[in-house]
Protein backbone atom coordinates (compact mmCIF):
# COMPACT_ATOMS: atom_id res chain seq x y z
CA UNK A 1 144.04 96.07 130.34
CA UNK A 2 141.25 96.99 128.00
CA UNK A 3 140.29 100.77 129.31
CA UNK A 4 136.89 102.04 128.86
CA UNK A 5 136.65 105.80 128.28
CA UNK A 6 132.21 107.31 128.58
CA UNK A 7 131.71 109.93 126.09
CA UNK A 8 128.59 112.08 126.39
CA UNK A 9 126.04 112.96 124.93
CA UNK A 10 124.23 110.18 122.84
CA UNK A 11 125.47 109.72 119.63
CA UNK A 12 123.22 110.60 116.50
CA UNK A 13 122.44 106.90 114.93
CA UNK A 14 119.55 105.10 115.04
CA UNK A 15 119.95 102.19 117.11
CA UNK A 16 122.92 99.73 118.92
CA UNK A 17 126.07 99.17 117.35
CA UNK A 18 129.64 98.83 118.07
CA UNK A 19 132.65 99.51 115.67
CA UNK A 20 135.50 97.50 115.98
CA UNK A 21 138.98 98.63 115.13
CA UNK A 22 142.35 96.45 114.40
CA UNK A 23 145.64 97.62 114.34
CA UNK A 24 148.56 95.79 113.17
CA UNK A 25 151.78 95.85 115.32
CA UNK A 26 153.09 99.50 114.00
CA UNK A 27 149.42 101.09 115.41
CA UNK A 28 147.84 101.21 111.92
CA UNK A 29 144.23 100.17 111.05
CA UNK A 30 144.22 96.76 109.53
CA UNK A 31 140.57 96.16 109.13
CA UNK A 32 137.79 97.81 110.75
CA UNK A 33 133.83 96.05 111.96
CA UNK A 34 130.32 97.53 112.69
CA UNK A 35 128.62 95.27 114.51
CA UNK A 36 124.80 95.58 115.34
CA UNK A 37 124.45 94.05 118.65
CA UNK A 38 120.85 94.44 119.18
CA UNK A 39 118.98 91.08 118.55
CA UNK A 40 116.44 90.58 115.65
CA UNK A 41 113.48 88.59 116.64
CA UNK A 42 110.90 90.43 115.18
CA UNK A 43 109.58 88.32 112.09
CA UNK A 44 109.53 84.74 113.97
CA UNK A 45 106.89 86.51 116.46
CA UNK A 46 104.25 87.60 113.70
CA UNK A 47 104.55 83.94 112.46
CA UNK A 48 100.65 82.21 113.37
CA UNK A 49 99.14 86.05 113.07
CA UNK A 50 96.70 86.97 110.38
CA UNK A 51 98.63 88.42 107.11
CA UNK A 52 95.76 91.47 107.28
CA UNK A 53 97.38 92.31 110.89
CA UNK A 54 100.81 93.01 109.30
CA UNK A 55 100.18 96.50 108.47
CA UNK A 56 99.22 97.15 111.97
CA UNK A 57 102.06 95.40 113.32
CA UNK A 58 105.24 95.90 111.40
CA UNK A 59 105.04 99.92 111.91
CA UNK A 60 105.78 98.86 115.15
CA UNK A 61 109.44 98.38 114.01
CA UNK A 62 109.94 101.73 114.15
CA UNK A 63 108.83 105.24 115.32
CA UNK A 64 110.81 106.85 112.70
CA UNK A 65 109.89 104.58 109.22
CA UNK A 66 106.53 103.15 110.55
CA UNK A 67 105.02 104.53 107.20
CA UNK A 68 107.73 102.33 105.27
CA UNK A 69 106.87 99.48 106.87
CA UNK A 70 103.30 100.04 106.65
CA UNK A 71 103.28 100.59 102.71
CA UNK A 72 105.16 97.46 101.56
CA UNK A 73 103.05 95.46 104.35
CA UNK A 74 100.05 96.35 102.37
CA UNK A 75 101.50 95.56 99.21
CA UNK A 76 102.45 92.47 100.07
CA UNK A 77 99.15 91.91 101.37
CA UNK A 78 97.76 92.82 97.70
CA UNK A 79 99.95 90.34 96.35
CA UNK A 80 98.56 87.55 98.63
CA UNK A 81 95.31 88.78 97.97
CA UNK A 82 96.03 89.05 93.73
CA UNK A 83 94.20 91.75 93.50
CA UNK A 84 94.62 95.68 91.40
CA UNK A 85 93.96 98.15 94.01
CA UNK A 86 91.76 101.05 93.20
CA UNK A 87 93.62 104.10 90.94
CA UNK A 88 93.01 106.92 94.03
CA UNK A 89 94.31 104.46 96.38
CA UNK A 90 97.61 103.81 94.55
CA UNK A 91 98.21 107.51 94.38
CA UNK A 92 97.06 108.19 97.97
CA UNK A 93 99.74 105.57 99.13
CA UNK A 94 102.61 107.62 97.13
CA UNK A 95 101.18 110.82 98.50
CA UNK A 96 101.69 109.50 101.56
CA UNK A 97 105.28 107.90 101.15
CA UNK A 98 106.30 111.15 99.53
CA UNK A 99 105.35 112.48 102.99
CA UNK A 100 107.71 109.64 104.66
CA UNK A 101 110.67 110.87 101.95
CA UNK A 102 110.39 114.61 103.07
CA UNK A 103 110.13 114.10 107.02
CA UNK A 104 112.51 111.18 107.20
CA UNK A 105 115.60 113.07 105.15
CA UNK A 106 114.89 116.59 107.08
CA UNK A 107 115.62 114.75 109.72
CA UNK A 108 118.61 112.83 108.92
CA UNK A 109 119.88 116.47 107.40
CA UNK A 110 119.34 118.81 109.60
CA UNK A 111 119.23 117.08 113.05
CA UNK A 112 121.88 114.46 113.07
CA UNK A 113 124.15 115.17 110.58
CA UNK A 114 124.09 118.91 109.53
CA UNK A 115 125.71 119.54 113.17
CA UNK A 116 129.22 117.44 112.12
CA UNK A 117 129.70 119.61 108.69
CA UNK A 118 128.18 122.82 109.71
CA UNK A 119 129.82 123.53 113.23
CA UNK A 120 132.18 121.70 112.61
CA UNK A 121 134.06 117.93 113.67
CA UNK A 122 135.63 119.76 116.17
CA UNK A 123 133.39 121.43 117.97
CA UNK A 124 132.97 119.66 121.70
CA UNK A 125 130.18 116.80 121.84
CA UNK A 126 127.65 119.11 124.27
CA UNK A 127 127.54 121.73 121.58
CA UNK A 128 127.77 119.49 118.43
CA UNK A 129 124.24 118.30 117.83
CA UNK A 130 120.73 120.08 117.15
CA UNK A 131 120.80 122.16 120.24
CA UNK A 132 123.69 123.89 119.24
CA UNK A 133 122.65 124.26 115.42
CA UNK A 134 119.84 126.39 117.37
CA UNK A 135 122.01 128.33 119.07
CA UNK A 136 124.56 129.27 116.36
CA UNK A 137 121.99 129.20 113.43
CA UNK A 138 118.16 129.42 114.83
CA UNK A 139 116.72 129.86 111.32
CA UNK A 140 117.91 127.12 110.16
CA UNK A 141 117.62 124.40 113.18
CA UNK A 142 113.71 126.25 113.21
CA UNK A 143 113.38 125.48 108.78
CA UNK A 144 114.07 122.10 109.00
CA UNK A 145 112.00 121.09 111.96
CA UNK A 146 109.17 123.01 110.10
CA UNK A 147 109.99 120.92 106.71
CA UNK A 148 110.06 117.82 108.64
CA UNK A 149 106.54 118.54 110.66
CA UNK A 150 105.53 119.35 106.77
CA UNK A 151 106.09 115.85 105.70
CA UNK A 152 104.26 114.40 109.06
CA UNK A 153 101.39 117.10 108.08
CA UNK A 154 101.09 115.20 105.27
CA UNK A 155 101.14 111.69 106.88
CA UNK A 156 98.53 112.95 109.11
CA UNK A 157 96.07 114.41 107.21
CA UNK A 158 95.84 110.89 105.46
CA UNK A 159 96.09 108.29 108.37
CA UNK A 160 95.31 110.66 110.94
CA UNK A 161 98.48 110.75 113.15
CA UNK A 162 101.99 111.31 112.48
CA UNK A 163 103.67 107.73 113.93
CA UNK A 164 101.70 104.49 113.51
CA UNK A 165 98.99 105.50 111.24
CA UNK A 166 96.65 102.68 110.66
CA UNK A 167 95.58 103.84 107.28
CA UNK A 168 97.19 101.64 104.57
CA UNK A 169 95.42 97.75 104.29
CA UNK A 170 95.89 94.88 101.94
CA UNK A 171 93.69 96.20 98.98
CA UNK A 172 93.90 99.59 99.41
CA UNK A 173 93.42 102.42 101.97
CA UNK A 174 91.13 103.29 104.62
CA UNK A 175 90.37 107.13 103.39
CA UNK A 176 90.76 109.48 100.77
CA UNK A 177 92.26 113.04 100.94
CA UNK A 178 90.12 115.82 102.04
CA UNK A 179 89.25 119.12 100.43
CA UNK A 180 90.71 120.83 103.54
CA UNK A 181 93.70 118.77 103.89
CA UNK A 182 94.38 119.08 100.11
CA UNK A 183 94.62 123.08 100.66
CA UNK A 184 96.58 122.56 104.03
CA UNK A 185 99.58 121.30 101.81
CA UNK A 186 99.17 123.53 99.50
CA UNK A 187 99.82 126.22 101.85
CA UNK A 188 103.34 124.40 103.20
CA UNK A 189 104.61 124.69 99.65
CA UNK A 190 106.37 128.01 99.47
CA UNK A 191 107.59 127.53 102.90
CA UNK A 192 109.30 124.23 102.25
CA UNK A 193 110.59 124.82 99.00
CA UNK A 194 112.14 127.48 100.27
CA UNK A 195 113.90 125.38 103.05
CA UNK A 196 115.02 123.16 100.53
CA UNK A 197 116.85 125.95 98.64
CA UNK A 198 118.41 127.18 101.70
CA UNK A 199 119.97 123.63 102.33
CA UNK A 200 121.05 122.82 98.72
CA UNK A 201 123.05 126.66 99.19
CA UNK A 202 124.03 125.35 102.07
CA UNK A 203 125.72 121.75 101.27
CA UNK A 204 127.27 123.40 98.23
CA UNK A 205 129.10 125.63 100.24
CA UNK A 206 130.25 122.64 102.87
CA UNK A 207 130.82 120.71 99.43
CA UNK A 208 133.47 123.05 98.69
CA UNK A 209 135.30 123.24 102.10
CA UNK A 210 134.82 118.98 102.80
CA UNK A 211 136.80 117.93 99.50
CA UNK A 212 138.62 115.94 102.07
CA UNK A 213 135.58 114.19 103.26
CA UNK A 214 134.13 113.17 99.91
CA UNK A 215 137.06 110.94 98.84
CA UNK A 216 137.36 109.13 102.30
CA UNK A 217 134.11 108.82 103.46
CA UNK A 218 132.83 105.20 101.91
CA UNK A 219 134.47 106.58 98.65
CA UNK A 220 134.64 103.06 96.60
CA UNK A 221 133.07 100.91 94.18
CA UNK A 222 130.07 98.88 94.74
CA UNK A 223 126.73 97.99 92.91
CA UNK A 224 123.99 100.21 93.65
CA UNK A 225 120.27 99.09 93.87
CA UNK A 226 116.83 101.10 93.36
CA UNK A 227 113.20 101.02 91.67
CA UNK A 228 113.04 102.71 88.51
CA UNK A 229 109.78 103.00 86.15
CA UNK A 230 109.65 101.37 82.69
CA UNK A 231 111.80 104.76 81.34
CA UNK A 232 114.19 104.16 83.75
CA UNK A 233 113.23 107.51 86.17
CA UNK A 234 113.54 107.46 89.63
CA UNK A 235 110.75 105.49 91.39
CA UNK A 236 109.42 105.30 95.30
CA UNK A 237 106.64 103.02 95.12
CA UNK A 238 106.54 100.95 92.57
CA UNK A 239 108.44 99.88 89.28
CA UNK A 240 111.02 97.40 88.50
CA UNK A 241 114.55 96.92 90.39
CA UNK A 242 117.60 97.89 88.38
CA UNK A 243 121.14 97.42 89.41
CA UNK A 244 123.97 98.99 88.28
CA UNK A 245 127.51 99.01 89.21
CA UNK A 246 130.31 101.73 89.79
CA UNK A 247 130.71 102.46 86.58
CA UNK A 248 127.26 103.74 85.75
CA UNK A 249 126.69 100.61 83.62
CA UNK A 250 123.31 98.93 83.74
CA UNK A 251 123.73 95.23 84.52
CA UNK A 252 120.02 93.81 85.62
CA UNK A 253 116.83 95.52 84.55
CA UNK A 254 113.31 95.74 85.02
CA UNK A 255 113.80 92.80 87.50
CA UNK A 256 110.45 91.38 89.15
CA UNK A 257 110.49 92.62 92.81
CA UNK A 258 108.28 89.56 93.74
CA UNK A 259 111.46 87.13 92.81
CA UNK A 260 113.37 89.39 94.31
CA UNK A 261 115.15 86.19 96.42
CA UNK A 262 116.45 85.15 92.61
CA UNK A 263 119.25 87.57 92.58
CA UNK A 264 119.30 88.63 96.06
CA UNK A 265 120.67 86.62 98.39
CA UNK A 266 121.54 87.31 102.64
CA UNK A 267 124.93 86.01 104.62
CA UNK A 268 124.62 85.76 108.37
CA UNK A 269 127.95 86.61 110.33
CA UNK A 270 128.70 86.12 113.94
CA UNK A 271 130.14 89.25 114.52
CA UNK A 272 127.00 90.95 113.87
CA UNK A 273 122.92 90.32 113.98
CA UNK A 274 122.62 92.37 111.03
CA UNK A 275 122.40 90.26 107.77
CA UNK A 276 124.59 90.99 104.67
CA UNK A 277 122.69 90.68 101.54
CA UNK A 278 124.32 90.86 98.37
CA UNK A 279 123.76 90.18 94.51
CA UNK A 280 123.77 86.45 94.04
CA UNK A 281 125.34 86.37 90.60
CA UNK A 282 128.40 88.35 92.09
CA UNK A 283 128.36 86.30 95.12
CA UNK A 284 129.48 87.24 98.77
CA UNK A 285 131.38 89.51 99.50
CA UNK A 286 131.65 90.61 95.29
CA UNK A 287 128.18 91.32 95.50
CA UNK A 288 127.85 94.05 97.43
CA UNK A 289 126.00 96.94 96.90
CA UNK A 290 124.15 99.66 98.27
CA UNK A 291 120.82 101.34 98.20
CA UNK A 292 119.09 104.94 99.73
CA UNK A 293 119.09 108.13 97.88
CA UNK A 294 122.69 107.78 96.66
CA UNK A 295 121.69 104.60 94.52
CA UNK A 296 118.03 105.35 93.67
CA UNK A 297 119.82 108.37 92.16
CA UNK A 298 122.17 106.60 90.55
CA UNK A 299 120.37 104.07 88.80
CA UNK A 300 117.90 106.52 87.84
CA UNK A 301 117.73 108.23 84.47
CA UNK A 302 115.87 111.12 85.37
CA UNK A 303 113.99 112.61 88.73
CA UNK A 304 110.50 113.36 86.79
CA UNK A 305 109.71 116.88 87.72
CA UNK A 306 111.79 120.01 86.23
CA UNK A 307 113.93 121.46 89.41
CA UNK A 308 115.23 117.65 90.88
CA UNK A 309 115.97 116.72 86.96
CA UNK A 310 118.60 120.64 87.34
CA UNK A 311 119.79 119.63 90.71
CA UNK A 312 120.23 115.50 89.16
CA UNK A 313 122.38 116.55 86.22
CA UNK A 314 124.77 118.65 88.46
CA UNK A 315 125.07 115.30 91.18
CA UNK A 316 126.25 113.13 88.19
CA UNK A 317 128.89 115.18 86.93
CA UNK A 318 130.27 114.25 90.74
CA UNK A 319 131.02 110.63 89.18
CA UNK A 320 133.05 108.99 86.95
CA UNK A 321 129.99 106.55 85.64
CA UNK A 322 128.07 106.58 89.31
CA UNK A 323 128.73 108.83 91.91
CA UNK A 324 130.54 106.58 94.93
CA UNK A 325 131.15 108.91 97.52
CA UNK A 326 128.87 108.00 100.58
CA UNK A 327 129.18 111.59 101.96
CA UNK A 328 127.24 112.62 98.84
CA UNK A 329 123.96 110.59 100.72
CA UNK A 330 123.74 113.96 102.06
CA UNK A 331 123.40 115.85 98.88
CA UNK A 332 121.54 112.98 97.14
CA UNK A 333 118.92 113.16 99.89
CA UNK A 334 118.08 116.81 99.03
CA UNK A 335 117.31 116.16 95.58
CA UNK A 336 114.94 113.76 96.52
CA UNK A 337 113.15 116.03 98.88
CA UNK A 338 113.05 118.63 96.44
CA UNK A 339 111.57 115.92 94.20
CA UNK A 340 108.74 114.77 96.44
CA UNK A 341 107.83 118.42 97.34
CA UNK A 342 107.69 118.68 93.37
CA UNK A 343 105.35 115.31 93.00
CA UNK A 344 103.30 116.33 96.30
CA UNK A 345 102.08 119.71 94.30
CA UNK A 346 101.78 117.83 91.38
CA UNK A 347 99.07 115.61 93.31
CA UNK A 348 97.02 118.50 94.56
CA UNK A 349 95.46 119.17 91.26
CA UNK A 350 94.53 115.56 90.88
CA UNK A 351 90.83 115.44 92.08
CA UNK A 352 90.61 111.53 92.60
CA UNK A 353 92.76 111.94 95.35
CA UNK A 354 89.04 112.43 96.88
CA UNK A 355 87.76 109.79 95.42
CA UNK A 356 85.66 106.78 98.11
CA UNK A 357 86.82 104.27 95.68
CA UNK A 358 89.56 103.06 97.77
CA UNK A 359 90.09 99.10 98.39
CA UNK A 360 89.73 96.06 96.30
CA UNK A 361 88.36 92.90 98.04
CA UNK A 362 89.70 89.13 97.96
CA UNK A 363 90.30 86.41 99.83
CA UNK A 364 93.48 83.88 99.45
CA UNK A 365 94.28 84.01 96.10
CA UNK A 366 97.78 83.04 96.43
CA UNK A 367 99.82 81.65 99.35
CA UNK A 368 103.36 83.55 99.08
CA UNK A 369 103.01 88.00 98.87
CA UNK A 370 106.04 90.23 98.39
CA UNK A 371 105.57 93.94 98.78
CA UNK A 372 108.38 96.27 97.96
CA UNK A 373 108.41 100.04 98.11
CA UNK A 374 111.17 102.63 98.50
CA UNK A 375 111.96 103.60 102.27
CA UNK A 376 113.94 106.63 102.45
CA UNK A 377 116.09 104.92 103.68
CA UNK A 378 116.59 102.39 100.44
CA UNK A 379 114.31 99.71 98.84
CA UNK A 380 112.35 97.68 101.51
CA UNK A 381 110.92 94.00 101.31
CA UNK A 382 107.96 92.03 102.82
CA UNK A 383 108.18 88.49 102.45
CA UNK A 384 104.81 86.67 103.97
CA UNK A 385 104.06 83.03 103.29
CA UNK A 386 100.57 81.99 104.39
CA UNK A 387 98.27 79.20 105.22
CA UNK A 388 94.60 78.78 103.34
CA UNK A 389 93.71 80.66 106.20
CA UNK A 390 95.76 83.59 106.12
CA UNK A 391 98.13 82.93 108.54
CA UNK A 392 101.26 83.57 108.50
CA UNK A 393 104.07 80.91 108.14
CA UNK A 394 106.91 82.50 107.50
CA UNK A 395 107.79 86.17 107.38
CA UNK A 396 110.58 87.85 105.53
CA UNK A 397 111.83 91.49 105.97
CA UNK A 398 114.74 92.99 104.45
CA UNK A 399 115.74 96.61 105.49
CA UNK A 400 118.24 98.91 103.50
CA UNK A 401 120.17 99.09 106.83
CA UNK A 402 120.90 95.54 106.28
CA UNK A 403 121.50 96.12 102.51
CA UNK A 404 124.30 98.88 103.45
CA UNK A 405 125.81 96.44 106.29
CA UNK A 406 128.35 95.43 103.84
CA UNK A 407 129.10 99.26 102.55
CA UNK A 408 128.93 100.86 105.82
CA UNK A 409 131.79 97.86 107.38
CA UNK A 410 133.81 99.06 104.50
CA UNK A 411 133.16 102.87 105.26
CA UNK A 412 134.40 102.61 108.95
CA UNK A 413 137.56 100.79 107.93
CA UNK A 414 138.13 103.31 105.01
CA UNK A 415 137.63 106.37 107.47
CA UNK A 416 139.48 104.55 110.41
CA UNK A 417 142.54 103.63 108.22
CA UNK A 418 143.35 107.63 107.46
CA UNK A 419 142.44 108.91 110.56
CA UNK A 420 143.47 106.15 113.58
CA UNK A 421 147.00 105.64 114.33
CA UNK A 422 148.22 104.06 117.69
CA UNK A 423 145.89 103.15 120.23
CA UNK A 424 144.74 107.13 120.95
CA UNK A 425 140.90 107.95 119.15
CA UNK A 426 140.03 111.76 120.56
CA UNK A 427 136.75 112.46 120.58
CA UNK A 428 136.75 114.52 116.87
CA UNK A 429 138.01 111.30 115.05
CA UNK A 430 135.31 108.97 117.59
CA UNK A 431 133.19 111.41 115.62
CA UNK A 432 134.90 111.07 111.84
CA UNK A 433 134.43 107.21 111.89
CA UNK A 434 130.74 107.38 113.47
CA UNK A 435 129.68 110.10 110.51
CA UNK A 436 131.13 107.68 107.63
CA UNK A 437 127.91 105.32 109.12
CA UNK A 438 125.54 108.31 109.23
CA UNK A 439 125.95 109.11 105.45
CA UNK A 440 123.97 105.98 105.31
CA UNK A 441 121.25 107.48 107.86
CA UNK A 442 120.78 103.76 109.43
CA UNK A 443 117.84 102.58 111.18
CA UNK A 444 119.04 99.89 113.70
CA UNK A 445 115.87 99.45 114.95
CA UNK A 446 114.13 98.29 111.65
CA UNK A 447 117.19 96.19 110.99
CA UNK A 448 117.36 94.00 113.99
CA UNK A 449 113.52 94.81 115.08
CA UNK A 450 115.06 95.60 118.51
CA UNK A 451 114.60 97.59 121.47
CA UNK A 452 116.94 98.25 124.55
CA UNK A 453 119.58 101.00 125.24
CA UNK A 454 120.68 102.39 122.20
CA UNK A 455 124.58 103.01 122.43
CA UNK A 456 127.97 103.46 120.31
CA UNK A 457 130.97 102.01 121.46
CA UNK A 458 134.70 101.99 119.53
CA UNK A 459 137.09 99.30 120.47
CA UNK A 460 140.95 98.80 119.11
CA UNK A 461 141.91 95.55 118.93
CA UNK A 462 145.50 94.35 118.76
CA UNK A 463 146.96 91.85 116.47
CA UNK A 464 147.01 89.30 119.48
CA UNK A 465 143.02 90.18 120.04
CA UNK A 466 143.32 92.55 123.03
CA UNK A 467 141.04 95.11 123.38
CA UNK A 468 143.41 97.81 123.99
CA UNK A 469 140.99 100.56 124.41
CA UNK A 470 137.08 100.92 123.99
CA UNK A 471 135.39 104.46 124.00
CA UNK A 472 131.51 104.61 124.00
CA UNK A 473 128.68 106.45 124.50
CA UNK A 474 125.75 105.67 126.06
CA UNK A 475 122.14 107.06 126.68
């Protein structure tokens, strides 16, 4: 009899999902799954809607990337329109996805995975989360709150609220920058580069004591997939797509993001609603790869501002070629903080920021728009095919969850295969495997455009398909 065992309190992933463990007949890990259970519906709805609506709707994914979503909606709606949006609106849109960069990885640092390496994989479930990061380290759990409400400061003071902002449009933006909310950053910056130095002390030191961690944790090679400028440095909104593969070698550049479905290609399998994309040349399962601030790092050449180019050099001389540890997402997503808090000053002393010329305007001008922008989360597309009216006949998104499915399958069965032997999984190991998918920092939601009860749940399965034991936990 399959027996079910409740483990409280929620666990710290975005989203639905169930892992999947099999064991051969001497109790060890054969093969591992992560399933995403929750059901993706949300691009056949939009179909008959307006293409200029998308930006409204499509943040809607998500209360935690709705400024993602929002940015490569637009841009897909410039690209149906065929139009060059205005200079101060391009850079307003990267201000404003810089914003997305800092709040989204403060988050994914400091409140859901900090709590694993920095009280420990041990430490009971009731005490191992955000709450007890306050009560062992109230500094700290206080710093990065106040860097993330930095980067929603900055999301604000250009769309006017933190979650939803209806600010970006195909052709531009709604408003510029003000002079008041242009010295409002400036006054976070001491404050959160100073956060940011306090983490990168801290993950060196938890670097030194997790040695462990770093080989087993989605340790392996894969391609790796990000935007990078015509120099080859790290890019968020804009640029070509470069992939390179485990050994740090370049094998497609400056690739057009609008053909993107040329070398990218999605499997569907039943065990899962999440789609599998891969690199088409390599085929499926070859072509995997993965994307988020471990790959945007490692097909880049170079951050672009002075400290994140100090802190890059030192995170490549962690890999042979490319770094492949998936427990250095972590470390990878500090640099690229430190980076946008680098490009956000640099934008302050840029006066057309202010500027009221802010949208160019066009009608249909060409039937099929693909926008694609960096998510912190990895490299985000909008597909929209349209009518001569506008309306939408087909819509297209593909999420870096859905990118990582592939990675993050292997990650679990990697982790589960040192840790799990016999049919017993204590609550510290439930808690091992489930970390190996938050190095990715997936967003459920935006991959299966869900919504429901957002649970975990672990089964072992034996070689004659019995469920032999299930553990979950559920909200």
């Amino acid at each position: 009899m399959a027996k079910r065992i409740i483990i409280d309190p929620v666990t710290r992933i975005e989203g639905h999902a169930k892992i999947s463990i099999f064991i051969d007949d001497a109790g060890n890990v054969s093969d591992a799954e992560f399933h995403v259970v929750e059901f993706r519906g949300f691009e056949k709805f939009c179909e008959g809607r307006p293409f200029s609506e998308m930006p409204g709707i499509t943040p809607r994914i998500c209360g935690i990337c709705p400024v993602s979503h929002l940015l490569a909606s637009a841009k897909a709606g410039d690209a149906i329109m065929a139009v060059n949006i205005p200079p101060a609106a391009e850079k307003l849109r990267r201000l404003m996805n810089l914003g997305q960069f800092i709040q989204s990885h403060a988050l994914s640092f400091f409140h859901l995975s900090a709590p694993d390496f920095l009280l420990g994989w041990d430490t009971p479930p009731t005490e191992r989360n955000v709450f007890g990061l306050i009560a062992t380290n109230r500094d700290l759990a206080r710093a990065g709150i106040r860097l993330r409400q930095f980067g929603q400061e900055i999301i604000e003071l250009l769309g006017g609220k933190k979650i939803h902002p209806a600010w970006a449009v195909p052709g531009g933006v709604r408003s510029p920058l003000t002079e008041a909310g242009r010295e409002k950053i400036r006054g976070w910056l001491p404050e959160a580069y100073a956060t940011t130095k306090t983490a990168f002390d801290l993950f060196k030191k938890t670097l030194e004591s997790h040695k462990k961690e770093m080989q087993i944790f989605g340790n392996f090679p894969s391609l790796f997939l990000g935007l990078v400028d015509a120099e080859g440095n790290w890019e968020h909104h804009g640029g070509k797509l470069r992939f390179t593969d485990s050994s740090g070698n370049i094998i497609a550049d400056q690739l057009d993001p609008q053909k993107y479905f040329e070398y990218i290609g999605e499997a569907v399998q039943t065990t899962s609603y999440l789609k599998s994309p891969f690199y088409t040349p390599l085929g499926f399962p070859e072509g995997m790869y993965r994307v988020g601030p471990l790959a945007r790092l490692n097909v880049a050449e170079r951050m672009g501002t002075p400290k994140a180019d100090e802190e890059l050099k030192k995170f490549k001389k962690m890999g042979h070629g490319a770094v492949t540890s998936s427990f250095l997402y972590h470390y990878a997503r500090l640099i690229e903080i430190l980076a946008s808090i680098e490009r956000v000053e640099g934008y302050l002393e840029d006066s057309e920021l202010l500027s009221d010329e802010l949208r160019a305007d066009a009608g249909i001008n060409s039937l099929r728009g693909v926008g694609v922008s960096e998510a912190p989360r990895g490299t985000l597309f909008h597909d929209y095919t349209v009518d001569r009216d506008g309306l939408l006949k087909k819509v297209n998104l593909i999420v870096a969850t859905g990118q990582n499915n592939l990675a993050m399958n292997r990650t679990v069965a990697q982790i589960a295969r040192h840790y799990v032997r016999g049919t017993d999984v204590p609550e510290p190991l439930l808690n091992r495997i489930e970390h190996g998918i938050r190095c990715y920092d997936p967003c459920l939601s935006c991959s299966t455009h869900a919504v429901g009860q957002m649970p975990l749940e672990v089964r072992l399965i034996a070689p004659d398909g019995r469920v032999v034991r299930e553990v979950a936990r559920r909200i």
